[in-house]
Protein backbone atom coordinates (compact mmCIF):
# COMPACT_ATOMS: atom_id res chain seq x y z
CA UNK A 1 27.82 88.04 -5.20
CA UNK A 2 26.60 86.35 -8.25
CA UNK A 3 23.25 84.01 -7.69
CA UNK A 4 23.95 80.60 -7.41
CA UNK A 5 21.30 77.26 -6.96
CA UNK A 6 22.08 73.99 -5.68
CA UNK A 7 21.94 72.33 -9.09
CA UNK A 8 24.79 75.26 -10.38
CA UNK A 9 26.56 74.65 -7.12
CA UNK A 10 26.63 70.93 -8.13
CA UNK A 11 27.99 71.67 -11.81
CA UNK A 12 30.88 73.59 -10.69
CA UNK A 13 31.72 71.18 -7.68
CA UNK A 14 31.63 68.39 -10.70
CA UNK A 15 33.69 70.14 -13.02
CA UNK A 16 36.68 71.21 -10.63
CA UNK A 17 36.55 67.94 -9.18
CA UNK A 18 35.84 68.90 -5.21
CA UNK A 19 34.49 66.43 -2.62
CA UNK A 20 31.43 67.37 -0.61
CA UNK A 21 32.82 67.03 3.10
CA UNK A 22 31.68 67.58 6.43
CA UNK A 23 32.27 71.08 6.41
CA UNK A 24 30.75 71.87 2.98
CA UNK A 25 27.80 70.35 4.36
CA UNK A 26 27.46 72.25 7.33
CA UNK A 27 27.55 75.61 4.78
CA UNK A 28 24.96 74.32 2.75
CA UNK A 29 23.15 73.27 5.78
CA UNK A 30 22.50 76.57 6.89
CA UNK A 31 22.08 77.47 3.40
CA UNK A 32 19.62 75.04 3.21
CA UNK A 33 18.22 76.56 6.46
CA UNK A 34 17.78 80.50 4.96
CA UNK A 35 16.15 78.89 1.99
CA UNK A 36 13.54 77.22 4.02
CA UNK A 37 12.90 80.32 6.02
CA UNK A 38 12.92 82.57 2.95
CA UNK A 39 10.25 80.26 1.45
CA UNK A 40 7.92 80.44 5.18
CA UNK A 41 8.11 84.55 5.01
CA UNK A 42 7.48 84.74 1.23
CA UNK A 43 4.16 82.34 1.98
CA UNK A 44 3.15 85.01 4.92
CA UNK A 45 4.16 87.91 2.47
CA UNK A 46 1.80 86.39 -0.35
CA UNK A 47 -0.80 86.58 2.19
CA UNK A 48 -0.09 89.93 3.99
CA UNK A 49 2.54 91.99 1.59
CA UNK A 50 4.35 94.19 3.34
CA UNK A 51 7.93 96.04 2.81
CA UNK A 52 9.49 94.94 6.00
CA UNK A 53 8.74 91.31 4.72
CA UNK A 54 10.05 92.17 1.84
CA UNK A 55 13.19 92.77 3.10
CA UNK A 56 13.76 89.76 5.26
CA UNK A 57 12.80 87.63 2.19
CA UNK A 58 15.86 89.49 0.17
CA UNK A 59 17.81 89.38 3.43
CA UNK A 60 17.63 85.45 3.89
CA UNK A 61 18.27 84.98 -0.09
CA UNK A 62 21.29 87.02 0.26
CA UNK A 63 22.56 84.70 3.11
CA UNK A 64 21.83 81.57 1.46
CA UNK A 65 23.62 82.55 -1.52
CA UNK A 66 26.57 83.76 0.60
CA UNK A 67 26.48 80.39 2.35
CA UNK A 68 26.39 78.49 -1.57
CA UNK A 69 29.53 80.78 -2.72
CA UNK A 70 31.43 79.76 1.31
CA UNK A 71 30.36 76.07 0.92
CA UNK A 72 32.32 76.26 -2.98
CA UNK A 73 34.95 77.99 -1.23
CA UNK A 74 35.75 75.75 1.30
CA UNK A 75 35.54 72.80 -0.80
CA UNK A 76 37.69 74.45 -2.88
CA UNK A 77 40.29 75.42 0.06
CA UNK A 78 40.30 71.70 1.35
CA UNK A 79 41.46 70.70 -2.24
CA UNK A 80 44.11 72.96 -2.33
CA UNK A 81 45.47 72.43 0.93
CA UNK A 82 45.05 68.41 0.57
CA UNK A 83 43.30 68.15 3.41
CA UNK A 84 39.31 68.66 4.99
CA UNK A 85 38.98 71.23 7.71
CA UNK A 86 36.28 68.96 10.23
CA UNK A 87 37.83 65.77 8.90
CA UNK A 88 41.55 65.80 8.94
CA UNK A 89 41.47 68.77 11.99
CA UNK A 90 42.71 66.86 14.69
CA UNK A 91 45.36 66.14 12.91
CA UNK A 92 46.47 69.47 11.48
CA UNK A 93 46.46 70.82 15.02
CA UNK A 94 48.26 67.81 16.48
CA UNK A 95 51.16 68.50 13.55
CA UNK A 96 50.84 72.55 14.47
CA UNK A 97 51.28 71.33 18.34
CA UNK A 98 53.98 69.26 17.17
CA UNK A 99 55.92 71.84 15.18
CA UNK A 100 55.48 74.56 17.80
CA UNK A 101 56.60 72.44 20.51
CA UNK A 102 52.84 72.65 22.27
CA UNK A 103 53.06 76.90 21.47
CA UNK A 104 50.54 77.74 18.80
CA UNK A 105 50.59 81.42 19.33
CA UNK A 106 54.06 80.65 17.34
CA UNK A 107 52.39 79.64 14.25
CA UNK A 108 51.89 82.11 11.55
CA UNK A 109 48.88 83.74 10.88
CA UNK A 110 47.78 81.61 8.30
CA UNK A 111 48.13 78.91 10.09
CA UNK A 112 46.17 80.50 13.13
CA UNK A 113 43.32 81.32 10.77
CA UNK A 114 43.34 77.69 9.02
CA UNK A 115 43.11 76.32 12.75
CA UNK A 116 40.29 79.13 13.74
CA UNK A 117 38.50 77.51 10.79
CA UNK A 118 38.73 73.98 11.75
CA UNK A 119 37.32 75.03 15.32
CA UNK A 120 34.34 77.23 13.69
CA UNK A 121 33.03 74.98 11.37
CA UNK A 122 33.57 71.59 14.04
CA UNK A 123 31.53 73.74 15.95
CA UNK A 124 28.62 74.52 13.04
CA UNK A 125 28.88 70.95 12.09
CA UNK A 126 27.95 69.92 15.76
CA UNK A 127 25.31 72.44 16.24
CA UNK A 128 23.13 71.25 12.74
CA UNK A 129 23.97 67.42 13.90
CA UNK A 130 22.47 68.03 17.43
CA UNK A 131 19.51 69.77 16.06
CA UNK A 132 18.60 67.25 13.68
């Protein structure tokens, strides 16, 4: 996965015209949150070098850059689809409720996964706003 800062994260969300919403936050939340830990062990490591520190600082850049790339993705997803996953999630399960006559295990898979998504990152979102 190719590197990717906030301010080159901003750039491409500018250029292909995607919104910043709740769940995009949460992503770069915790990417936010791996960054910020990365920077405490690479103080320590500056300090005391070691290869086991080492490897957490690569470890937590890896995830933070993973988390950049999913926050893009999503953003990208909720444009496609027309509508945000934490947002408009209510609703897209109320219409899949609707549909399926109150039987979701009827929907197709994508439409499982899109509504596993909408549960996952509620649930992220929720988590960062209560630890704030």
């Amino acid at each position: 996965m190719a590197y990717m800062d906030y301010n080159e994260y901003k750039t491409l969300m500018k250029s292909a015209n995607y919104k910043e919403s709740l769940a995009v936050k949460a992503m770069l939340g915790r990417a936010k949150y791996y960054s910020y830990v990365q920077k405490k062990l690479q103080a320590t490591f500056n300090k005391h070098p070691s290869d086991s520190l080492q490897k957490f600082i690569r470890q937590y850049d890896t995830k933070r850059i993973e988390d950049v790339w999913q926050a893009f993705w999503i953003a990208e997803q909720e444009h496609e689809q027309g509508w945000q996953f934490i947002e408009d999630g209510e609703t897209y399960l109320s219409a899949l409720l609707i549909k399926y006559e109150g039987d979701i295990s009827r929907a197709s898979e994508s439409e499982q996964l899109s509504n596993d998504l909408v549960v996952l990152l509620d649930r992220l979102d929720t988590e960062q706003r209560q630890g704030e």
